[in-house]
N, C-alpha and C. Protein backbone atom coordinates (compact mmCIF):
# COMPACT_ATOMS: atom_id res chain seq x y z
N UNK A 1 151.11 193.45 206.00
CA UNK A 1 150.91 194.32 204.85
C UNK A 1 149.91 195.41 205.23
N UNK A 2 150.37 196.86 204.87
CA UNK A 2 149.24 197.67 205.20
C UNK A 2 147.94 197.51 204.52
N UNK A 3 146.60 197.58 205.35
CA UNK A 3 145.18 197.96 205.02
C UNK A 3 145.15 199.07 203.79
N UNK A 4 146.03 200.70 203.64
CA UNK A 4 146.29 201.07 202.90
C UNK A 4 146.73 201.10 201.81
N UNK A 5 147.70 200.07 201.66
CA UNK A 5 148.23 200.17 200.30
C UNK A 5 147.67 199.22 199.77
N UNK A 6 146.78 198.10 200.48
CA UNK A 6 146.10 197.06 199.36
C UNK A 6 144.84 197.66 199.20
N UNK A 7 144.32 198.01 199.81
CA UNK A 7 142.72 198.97 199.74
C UNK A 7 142.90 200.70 199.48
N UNK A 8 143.30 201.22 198.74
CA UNK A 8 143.68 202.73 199.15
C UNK A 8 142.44 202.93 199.20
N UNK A 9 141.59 202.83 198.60
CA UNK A 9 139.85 203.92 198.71
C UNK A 9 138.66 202.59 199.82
N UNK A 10 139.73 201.96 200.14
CA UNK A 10 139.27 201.27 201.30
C UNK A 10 138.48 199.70 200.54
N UNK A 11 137.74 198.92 201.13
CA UNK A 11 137.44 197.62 201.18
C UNK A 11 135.72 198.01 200.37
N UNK A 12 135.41 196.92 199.30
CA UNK A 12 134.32 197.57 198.63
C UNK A 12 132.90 196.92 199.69
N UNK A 13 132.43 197.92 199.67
CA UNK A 13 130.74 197.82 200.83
C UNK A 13 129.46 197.95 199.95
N UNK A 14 129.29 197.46 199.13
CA UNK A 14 127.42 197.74 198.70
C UNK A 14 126.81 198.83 199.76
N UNK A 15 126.09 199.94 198.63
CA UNK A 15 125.41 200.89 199.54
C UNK A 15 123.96 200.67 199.04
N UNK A 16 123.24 200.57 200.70
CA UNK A 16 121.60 200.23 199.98
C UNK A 16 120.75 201.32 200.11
N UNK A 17 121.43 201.94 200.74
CA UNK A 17 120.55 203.11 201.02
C UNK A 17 120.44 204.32 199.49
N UNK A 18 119.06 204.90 199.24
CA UNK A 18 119.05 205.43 197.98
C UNK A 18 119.40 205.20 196.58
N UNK A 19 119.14 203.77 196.37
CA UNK A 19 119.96 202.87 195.21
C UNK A 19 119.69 203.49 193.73
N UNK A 20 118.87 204.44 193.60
CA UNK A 20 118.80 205.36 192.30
C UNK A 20 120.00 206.34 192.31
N UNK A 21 120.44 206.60 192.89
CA UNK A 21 121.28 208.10 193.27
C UNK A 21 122.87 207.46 193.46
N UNK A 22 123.13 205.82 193.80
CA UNK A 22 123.89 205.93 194.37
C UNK A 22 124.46 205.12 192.55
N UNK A 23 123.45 203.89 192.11
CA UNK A 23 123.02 203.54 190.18
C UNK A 23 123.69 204.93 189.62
N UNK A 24 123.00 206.08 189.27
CA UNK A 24 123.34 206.81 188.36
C UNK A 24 125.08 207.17 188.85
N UNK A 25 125.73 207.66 190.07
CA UNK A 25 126.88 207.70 190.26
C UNK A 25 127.82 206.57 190.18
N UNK A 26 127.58 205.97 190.14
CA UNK A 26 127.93 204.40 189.50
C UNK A 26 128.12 204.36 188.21
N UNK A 27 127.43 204.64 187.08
CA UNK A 27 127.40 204.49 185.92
C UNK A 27 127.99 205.37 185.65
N UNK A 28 128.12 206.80 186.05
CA UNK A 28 128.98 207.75 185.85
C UNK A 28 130.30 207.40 185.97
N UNK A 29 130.68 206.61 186.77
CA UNK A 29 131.82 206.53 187.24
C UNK A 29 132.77 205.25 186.53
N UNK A 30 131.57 204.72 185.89
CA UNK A 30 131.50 203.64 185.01
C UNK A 30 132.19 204.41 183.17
N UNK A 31 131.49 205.33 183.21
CA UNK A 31 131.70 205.92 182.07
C UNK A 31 133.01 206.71 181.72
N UNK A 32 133.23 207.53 182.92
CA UNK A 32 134.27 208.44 182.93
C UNK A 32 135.78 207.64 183.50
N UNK A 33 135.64 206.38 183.85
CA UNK A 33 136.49 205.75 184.39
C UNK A 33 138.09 205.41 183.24
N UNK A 34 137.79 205.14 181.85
CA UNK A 34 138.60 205.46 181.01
C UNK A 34 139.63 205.93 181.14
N UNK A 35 138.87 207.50 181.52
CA UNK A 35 139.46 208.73 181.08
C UNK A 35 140.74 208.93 182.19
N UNK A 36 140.10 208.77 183.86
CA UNK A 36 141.09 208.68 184.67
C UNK A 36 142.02 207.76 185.08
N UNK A 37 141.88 206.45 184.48
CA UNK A 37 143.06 205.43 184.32
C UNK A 37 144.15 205.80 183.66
N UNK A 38 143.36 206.28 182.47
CA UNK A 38 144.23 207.09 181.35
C UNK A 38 145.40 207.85 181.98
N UNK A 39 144.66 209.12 182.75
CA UNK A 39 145.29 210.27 183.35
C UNK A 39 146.66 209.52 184.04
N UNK A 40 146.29 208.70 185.30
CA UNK A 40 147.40 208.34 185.62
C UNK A 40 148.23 207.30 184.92
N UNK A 41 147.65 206.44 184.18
CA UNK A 41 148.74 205.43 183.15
C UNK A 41 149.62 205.99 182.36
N UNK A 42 149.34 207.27 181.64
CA UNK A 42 149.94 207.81 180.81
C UNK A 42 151.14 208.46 181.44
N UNK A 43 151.24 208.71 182.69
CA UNK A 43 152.11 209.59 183.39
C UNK A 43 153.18 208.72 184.13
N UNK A 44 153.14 207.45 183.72
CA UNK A 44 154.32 206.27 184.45
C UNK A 44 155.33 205.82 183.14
N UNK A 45 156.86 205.76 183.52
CA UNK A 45 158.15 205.84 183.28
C UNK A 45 157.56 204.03 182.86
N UNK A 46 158.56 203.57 182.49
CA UNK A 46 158.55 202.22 181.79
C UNK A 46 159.19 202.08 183.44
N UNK A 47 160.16 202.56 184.36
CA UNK A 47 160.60 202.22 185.20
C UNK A 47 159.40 201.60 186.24
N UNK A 48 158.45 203.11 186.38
CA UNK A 48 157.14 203.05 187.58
C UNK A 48 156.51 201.62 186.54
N UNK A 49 156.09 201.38 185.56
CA UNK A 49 155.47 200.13 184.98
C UNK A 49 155.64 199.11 185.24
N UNK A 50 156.89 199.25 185.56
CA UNK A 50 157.70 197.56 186.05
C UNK A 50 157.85 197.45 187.51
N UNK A 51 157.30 198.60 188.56
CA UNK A 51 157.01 198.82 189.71
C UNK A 51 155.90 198.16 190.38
N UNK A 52 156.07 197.30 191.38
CA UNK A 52 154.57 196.98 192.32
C UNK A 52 154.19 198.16 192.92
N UNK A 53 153.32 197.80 193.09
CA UNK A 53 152.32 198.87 194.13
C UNK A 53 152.61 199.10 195.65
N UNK A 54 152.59 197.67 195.86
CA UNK A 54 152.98 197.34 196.69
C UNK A 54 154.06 195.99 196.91
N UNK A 55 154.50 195.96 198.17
CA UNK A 55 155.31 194.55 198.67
C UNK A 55 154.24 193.55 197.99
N UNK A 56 154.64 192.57 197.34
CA UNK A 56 153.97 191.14 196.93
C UNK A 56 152.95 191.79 196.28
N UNK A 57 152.63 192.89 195.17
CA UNK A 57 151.31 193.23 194.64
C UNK A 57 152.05 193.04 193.13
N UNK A 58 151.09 193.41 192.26
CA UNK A 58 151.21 193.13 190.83
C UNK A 58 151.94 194.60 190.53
N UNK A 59 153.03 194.52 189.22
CA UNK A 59 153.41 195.57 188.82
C UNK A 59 152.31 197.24 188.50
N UNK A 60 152.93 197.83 187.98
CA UNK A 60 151.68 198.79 187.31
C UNK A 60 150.84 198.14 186.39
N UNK A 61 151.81 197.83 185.15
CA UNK A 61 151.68 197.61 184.03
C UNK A 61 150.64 195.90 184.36
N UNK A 62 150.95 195.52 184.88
CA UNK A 62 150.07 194.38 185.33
C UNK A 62 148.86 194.60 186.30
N UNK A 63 148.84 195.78 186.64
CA UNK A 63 147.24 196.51 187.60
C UNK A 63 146.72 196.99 186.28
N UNK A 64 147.15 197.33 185.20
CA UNK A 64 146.38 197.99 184.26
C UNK A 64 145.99 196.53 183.12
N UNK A 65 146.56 196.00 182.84
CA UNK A 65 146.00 194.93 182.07
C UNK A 65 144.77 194.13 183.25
N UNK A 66 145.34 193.93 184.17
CA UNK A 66 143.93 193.06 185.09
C UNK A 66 142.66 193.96 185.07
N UNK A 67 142.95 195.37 184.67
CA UNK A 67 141.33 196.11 184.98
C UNK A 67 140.67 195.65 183.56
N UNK A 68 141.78 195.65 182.88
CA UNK A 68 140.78 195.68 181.49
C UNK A 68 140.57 194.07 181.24
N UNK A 69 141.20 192.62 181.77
CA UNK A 69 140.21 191.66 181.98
C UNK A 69 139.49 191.71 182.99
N UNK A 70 139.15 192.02 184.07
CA UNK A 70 138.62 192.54 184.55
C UNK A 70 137.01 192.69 184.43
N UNK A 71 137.28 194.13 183.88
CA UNK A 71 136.45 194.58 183.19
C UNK A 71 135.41 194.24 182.30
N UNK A 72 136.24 193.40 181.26
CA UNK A 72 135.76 192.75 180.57
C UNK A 72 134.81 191.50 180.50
N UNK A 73 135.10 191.03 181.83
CA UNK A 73 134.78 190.12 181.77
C UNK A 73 132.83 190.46 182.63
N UNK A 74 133.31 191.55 183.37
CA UNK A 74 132.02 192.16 184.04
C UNK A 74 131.18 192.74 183.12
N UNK A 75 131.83 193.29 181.97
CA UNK A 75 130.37 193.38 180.99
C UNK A 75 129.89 192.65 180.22
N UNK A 76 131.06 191.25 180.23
CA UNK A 76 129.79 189.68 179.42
C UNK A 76 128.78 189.59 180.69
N UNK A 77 129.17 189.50 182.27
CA UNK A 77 128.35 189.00 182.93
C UNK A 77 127.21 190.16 183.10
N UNK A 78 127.17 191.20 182.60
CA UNK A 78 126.26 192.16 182.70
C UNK A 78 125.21 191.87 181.79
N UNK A 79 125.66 191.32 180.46
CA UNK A 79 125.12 191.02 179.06
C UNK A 79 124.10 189.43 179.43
N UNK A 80 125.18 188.85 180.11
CA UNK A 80 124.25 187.58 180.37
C UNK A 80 123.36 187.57 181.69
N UNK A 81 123.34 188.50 182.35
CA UNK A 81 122.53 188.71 183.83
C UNK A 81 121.12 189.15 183.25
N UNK A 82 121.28 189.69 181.81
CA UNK A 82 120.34 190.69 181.28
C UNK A 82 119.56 189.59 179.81
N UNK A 83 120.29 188.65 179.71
CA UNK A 83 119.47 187.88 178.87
C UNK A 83 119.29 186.34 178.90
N UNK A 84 119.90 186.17 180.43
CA UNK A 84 119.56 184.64 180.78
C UNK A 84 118.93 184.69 182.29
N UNK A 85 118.59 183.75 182.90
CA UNK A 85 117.73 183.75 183.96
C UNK A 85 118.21 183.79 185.14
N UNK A 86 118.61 184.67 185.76
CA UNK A 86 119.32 184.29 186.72
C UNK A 86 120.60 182.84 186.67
N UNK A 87 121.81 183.65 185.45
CA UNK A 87 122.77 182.82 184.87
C UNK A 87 123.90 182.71 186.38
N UNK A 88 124.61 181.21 186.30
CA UNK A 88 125.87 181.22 186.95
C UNK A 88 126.73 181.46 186.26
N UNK A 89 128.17 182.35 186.74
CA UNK A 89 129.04 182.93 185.64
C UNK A 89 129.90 181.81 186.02
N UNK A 90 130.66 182.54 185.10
CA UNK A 90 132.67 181.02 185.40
C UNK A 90 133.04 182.43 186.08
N UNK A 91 134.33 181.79 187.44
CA UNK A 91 135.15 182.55 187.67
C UNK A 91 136.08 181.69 187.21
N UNK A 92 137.53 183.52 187.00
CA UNK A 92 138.28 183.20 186.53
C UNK A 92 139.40 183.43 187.88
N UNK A 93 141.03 183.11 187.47
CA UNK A 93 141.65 183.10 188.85
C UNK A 93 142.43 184.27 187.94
N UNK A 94 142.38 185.03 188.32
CA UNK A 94 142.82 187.10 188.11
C UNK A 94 144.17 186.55 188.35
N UNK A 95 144.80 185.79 189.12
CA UNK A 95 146.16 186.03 189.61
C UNK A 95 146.87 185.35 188.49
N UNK A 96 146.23 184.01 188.24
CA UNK A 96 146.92 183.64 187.35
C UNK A 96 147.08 184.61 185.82
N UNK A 97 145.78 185.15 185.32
CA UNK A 97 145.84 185.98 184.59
C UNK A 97 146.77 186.89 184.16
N UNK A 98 147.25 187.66 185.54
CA UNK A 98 147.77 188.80 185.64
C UNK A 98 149.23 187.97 185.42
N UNK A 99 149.56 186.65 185.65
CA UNK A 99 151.18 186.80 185.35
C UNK A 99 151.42 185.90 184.16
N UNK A 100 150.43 186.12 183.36
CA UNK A 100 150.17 185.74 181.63
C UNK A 100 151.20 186.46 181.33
N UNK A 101 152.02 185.99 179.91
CA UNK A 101 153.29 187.21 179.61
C UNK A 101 152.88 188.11 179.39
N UNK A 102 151.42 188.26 178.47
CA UNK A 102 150.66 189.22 177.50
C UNK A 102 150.81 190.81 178.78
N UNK A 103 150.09 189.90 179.90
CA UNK A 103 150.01 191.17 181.38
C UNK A 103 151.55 191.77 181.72
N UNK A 104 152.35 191.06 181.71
CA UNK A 104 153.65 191.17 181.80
C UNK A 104 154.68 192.15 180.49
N UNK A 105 154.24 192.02 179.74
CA UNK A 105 155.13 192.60 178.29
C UNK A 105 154.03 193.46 177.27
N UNK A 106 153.01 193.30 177.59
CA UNK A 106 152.15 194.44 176.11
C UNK A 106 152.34 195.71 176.93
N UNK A 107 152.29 196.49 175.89
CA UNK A 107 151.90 197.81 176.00
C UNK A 107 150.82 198.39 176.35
N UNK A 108 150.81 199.08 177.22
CA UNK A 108 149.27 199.29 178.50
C UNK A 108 148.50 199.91 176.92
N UNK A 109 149.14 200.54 176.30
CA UNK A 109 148.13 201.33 175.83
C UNK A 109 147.14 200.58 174.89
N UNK A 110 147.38 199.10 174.57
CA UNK A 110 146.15 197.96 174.59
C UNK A 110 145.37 198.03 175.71
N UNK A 111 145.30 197.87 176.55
CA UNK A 111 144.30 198.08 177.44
C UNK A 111 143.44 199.37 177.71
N UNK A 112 144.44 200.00 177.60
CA UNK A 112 143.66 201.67 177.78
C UNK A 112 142.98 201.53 176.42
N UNK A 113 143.20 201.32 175.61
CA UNK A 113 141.89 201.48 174.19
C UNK A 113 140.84 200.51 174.38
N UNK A 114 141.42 199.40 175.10
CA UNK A 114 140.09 198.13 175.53
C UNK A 114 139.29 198.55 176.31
N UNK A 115 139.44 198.92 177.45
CA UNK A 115 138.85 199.78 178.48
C UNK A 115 137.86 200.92 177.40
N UNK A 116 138.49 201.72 176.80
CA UNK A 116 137.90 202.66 176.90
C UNK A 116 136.62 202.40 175.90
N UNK A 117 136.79 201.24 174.91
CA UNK A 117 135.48 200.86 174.08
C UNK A 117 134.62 200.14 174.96
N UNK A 118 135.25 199.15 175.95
CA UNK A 118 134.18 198.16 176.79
C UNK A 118 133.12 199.55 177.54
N UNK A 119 133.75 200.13 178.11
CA UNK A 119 132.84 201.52 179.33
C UNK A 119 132.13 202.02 178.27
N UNK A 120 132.67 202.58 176.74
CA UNK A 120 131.33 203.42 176.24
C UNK A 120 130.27 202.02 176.30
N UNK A 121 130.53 201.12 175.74
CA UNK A 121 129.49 200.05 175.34
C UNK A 121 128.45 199.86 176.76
N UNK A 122 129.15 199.61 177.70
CA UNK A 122 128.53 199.49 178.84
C UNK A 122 127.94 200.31 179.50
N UNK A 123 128.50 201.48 179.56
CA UNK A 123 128.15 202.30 179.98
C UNK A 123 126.88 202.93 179.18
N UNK A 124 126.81 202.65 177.93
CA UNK A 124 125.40 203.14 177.14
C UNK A 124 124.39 202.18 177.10
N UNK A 125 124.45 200.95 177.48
CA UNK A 125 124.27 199.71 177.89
C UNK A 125 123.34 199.76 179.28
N UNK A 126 123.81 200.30 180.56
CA UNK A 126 123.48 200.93 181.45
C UNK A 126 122.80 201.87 181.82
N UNK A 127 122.97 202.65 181.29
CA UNK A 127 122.07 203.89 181.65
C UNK A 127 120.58 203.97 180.40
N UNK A 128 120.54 203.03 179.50
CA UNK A 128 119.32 202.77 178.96
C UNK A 128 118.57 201.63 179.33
N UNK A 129 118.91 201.23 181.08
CA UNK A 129 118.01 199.80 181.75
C UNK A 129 116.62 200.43 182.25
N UNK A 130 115.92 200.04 182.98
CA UNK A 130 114.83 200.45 183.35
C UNK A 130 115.29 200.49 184.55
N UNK A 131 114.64 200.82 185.75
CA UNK A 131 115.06 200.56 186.73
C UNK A 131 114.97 199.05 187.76
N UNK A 132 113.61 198.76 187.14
CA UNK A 132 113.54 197.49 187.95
C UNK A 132 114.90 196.39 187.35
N UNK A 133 115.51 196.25 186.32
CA UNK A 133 116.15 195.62 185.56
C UNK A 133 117.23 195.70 186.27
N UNK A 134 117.75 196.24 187.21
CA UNK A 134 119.07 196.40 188.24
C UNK A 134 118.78 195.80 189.25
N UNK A 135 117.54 195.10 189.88
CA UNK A 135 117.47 194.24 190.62
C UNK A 135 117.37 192.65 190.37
N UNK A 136 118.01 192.34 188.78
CA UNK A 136 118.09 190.52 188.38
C UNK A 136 119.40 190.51 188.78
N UNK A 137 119.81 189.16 188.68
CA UNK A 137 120.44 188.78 189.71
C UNK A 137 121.63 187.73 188.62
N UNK A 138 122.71 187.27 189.13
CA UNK A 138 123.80 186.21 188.13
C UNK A 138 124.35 185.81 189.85
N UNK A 139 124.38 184.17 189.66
CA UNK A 139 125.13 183.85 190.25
C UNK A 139 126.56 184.08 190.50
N UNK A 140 127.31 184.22 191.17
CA UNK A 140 128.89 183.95 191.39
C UNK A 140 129.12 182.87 192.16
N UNK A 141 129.99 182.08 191.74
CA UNK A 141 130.31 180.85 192.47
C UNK A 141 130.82 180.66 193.58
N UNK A 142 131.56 181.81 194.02
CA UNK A 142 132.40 181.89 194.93
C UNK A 142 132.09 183.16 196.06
N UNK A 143 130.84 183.94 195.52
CA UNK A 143 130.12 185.08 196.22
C UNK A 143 128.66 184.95 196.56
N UNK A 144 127.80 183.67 195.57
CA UNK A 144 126.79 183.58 195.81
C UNK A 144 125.89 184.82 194.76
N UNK A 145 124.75 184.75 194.95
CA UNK A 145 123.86 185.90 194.23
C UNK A 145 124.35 187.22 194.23
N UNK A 146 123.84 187.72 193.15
CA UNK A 146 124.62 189.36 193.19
C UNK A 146 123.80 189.69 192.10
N UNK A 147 123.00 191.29 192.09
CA UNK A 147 122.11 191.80 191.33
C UNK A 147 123.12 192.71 190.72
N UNK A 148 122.53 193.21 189.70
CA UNK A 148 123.04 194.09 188.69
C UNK A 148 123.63 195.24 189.47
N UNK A 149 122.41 195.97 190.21
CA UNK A 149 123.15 196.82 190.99
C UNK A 149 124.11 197.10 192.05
N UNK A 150 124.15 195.86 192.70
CA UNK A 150 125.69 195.58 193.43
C UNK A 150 126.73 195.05 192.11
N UNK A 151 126.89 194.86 190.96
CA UNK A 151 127.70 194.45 190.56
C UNK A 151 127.93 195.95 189.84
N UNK A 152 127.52 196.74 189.37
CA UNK A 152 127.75 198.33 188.76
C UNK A 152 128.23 198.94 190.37
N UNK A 153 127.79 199.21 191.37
CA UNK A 153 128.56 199.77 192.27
C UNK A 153 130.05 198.82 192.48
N UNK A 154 129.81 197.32 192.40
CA UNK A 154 131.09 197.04 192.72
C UNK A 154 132.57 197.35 191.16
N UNK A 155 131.82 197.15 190.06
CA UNK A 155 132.99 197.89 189.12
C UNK A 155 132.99 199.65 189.33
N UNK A 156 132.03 199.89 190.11
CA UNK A 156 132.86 201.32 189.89
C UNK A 156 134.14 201.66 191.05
N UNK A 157 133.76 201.22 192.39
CA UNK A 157 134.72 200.98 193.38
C UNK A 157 136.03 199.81 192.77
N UNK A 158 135.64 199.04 192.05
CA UNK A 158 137.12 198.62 191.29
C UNK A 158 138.07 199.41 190.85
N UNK A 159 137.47 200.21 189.71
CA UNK A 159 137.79 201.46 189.11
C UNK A 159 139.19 202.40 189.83
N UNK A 160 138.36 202.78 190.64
CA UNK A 160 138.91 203.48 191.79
C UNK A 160 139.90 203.12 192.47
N UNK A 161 139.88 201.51 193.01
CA UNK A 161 140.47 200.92 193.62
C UNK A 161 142.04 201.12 192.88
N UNK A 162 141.86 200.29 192.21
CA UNK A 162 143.54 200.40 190.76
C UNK A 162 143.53 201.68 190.29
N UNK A 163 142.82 202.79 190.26
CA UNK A 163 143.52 204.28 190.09
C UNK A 163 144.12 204.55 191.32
N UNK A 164 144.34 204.36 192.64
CA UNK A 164 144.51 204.60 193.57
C UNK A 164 146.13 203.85 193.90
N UNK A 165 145.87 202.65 192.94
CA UNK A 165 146.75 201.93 193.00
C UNK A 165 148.27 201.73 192.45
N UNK A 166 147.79 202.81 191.04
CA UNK A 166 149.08 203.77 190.42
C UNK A 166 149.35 204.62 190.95
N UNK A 167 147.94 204.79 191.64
CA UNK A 167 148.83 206.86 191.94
C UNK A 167 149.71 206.13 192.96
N UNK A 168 149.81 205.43 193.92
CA UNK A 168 150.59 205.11 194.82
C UNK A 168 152.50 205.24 193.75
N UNK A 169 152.27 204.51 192.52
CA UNK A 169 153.39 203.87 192.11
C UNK A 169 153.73 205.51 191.48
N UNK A 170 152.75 206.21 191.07
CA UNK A 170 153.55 207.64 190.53
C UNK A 170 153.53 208.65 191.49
N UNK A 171 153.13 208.05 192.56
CA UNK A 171 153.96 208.91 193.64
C UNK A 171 153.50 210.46 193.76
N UNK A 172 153.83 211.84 194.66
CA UNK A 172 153.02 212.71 194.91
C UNK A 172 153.03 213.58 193.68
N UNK A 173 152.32 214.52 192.94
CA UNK A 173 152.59 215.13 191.86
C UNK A 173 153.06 216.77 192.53
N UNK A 174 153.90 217.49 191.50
CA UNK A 174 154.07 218.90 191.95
C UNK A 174 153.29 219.81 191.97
């Protein structure tokens, strides 16, 4: 399987260098992220919806419901990183998720309205932390420790990741 078509904006890396600069583009990207899911969701045929991405990858319509559990589920653990003590989260298994019928048969444009209330919340959520407050920490069970601020750089490279991942399915524009 190509490196490309499962990673288009490539494999996610924590950046440590300048972690204020790299935080605020993060949260930006956090915020405005909505808007460009939007852009390309809105522009796929019920045909491209029922399209993988790739060989053995999830349809469209099933890359767009997984961002918004996803998602969702990264701003309870944001909520509880921020008011329990260094909390362990539950993981969930995404795959099974994604071939729930709900992922399979709703109408994206549930998700695109889920998405777009979870990011304002979070996103206003975020950018009113202090700064030291991006260095507490939530377990992951299966990743080990992870601070606030690797977990906001890693949803914004999510983000990205599955916009990258339609545009593949809607193909070059004119």
């Amino acid at each position: 399987m190509s490196e490309a078509l499962r990673y288009p904006v490539g494999r996610f890396q924590v950046v440590d260098d300048d972690r204020a600069t790299v935080r605020e583009a993060s949260i930006a990207s956090i915020r405005q992220f909505p808007e460009a899911l939007r852009a390309v969701a809105t522009t796929l045929t019920e045909v491209q919806l029922a399209t993988p991405y790739r060989e053995g990858g999830w349809t469209a319509r099933q890359v767009i419901h997984h961002v918004a559990d996803s998602h969702v589920n990264a701003y309870v653990r944001t909520r509880w990183l921020l008011t329990e003590d260094r909390p362990t989260i539950k993981a969930y298994d995404e795959k099974a998720w994604a071939e729930l019928p709900d992922a399979a048969l709703a109408p994206v444009e549930i998700s695109l309205a889920l998405l777009a209330a979870v990011h304002q919340r979070w996103a206003t959520l975020l950018e009113a932390l202090p700064e030291a407050t991006f260095a507490r920490e939530l377990v992951h069970p299966d990743r080990g420790p992870m601070s606030l601020d690797t977990l906001v750089q890693m949803y914004a490279w999510h983000g990205r990741h599955h916009v990258a991942h339609l545009g593949i399915v809607a193909g070059p524009r004119p």
